[in-house]
Protein backbone atom coordinates (compact mmCIF):
# COMPACT_ATOMS: atom_id res chain seq x y z
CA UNK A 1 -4.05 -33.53 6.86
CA UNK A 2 -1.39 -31.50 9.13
CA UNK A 3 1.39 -33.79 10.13
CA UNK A 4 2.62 -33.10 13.72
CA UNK A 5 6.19 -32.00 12.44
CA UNK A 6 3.59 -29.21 9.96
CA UNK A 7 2.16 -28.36 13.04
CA UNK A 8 5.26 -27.87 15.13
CA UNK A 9 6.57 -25.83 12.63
CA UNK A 10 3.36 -23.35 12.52
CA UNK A 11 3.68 -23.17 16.02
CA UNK A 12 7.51 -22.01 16.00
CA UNK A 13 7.27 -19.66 13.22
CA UNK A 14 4.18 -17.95 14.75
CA UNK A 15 6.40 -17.52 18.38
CA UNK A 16 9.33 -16.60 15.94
CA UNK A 17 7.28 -14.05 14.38
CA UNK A 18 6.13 -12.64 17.73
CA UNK A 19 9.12 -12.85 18.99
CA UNK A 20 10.61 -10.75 16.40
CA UNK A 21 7.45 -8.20 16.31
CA UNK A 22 8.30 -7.42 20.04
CA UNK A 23 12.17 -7.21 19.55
CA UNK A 24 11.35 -4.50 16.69
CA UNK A 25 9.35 -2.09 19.05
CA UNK A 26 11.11 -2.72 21.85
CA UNK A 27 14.32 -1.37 19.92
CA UNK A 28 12.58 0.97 18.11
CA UNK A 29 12.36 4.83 18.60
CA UNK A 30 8.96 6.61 18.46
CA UNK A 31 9.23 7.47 15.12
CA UNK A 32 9.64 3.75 14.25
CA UNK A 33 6.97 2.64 16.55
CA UNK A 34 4.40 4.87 14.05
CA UNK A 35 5.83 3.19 11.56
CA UNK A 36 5.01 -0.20 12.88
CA UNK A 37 1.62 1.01 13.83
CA UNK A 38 1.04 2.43 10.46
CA UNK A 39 2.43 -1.03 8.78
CA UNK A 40 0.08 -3.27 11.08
CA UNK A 41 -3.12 -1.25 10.35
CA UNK A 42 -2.21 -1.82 6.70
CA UNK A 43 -1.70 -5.23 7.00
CA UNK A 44 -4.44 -5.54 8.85
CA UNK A 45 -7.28 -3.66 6.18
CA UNK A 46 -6.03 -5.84 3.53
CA UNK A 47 -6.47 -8.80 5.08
CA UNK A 48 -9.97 -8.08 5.52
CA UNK A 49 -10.53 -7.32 2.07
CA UNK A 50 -9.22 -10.37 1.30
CA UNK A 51 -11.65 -11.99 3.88
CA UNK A 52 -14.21 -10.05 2.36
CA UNK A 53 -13.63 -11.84 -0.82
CA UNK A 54 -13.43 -14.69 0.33
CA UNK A 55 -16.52 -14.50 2.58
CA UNK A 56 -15.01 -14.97 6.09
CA UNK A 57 -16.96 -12.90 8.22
CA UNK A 58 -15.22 -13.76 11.72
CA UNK A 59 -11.45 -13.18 10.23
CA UNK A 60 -13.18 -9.58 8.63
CA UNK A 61 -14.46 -8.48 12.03
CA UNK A 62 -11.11 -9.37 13.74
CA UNK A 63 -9.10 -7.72 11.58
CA UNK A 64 -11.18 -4.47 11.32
CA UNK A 65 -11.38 -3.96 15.05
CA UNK A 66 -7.77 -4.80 15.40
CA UNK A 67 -7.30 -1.84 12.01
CA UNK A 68 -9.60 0.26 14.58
CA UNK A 69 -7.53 -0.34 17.55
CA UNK A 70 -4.55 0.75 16.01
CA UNK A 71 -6.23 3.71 14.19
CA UNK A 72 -7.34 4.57 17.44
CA UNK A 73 -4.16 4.27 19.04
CA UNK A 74 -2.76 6.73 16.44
CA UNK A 75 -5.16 9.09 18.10
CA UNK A 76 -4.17 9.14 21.29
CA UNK A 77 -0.71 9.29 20.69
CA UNK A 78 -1.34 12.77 18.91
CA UNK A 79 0.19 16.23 20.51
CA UNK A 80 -2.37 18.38 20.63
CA UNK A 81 -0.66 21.35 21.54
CA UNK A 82 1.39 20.82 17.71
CA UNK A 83 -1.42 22.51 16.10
CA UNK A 84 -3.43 22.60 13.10
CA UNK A 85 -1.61 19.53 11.93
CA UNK A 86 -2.33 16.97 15.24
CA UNK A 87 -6.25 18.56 14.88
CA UNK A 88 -5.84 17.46 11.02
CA UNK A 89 -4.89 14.52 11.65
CA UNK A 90 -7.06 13.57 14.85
CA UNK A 91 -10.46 14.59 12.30
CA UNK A 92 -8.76 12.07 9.63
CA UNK A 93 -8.11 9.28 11.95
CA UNK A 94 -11.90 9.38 13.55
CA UNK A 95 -13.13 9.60 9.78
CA UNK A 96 -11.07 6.44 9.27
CA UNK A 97 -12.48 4.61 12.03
CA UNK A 98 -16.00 5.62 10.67
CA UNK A 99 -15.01 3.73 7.51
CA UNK A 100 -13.97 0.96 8.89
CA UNK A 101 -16.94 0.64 10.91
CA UNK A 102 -19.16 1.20 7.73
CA UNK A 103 -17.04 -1.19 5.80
CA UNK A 104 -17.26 -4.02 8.59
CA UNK A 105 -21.02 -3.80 8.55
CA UNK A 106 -21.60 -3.92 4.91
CA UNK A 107 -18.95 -5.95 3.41
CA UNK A 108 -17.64 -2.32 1.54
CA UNK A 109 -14.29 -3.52 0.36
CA UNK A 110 -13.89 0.17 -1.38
CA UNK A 111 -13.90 1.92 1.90
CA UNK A 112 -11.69 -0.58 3.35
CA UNK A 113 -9.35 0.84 0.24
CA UNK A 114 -9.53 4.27 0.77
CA UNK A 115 -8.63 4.09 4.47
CA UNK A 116 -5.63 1.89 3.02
CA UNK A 117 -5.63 4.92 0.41
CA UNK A 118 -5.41 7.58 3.43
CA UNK A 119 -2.77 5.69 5.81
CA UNK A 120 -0.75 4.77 2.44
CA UNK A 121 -0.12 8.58 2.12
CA UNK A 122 0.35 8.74 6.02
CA UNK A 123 2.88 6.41 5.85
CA UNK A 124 4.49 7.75 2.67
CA UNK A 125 4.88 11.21 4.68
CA UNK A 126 5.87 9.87 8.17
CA UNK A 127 8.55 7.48 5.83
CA UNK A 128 9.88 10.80 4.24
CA UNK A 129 10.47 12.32 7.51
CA UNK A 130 12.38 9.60 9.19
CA UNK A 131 14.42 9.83 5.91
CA UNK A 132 15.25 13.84 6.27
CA UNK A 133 15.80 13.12 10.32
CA UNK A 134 18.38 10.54 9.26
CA UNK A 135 20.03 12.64 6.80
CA UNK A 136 19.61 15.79 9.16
């Protein structure tokens, strides 16, 4: 049983938690802000596969689409007129979405890991460059 002080306390570190999501792109730089994008989608395919596991089919869907959204989002922010490297990474980021949708309808926790696989290396490249534009 949840105790009203328990309860209270969810509720406060959730708005804390928002609170401090939205103070972190509101202060951060574009670079950042792919960051964060690239960190939620992350967070967001492996808590599917842990609903996956665990069989909860609601908490799977939402956090798939919301992994899709973001994906998606990724998309659109692209530069298209940056060349063979935004068309790259437009064709990667639709084949990801395809994934996830596969992986939503049949329960396919591997292809939930390779799209974790493929934004993993994302990440690990767009981390690198914030790291040389620091130093720079």
């Amino acid at each position: 049983m949840v105790s009203k002080g328990d309860n209270m306390y969810s509720q406060a570190a959730k708005q804390y938690q928002s609170v401090n999501t939205e103070t972190s792109v509101m202060d951060a730089d574009p670079h950042r802000l792919i960051q964060l994008l690239l960190e939620g989608a992350l967070a967001r395919i492996a808590k599917a596969i842990g609903c996956v596991q665990r069989g909860d089919a609601e908490e799977k869907n939402n956090s798939i689409n919301r992994a899709i959204a973001i994906i998606g989002g990724l998309r659109d922010s692209l530069d298209m007129d940056q060349g063979d490297l935004a068309a790259n990474l437009e064709r990667l980021y639709e084949y990801m979405e395809y994934r996830l949708f596969q992986a939503n309808v049949h329960n396919d926790v591997s292809a939930l890991e390779e799209v974790g696989r493929l934004l993993g290396e994302i990440k690990s490249a767009w981390d690198g460059i914030r790291d040389e534009t620091v130093k720079g």
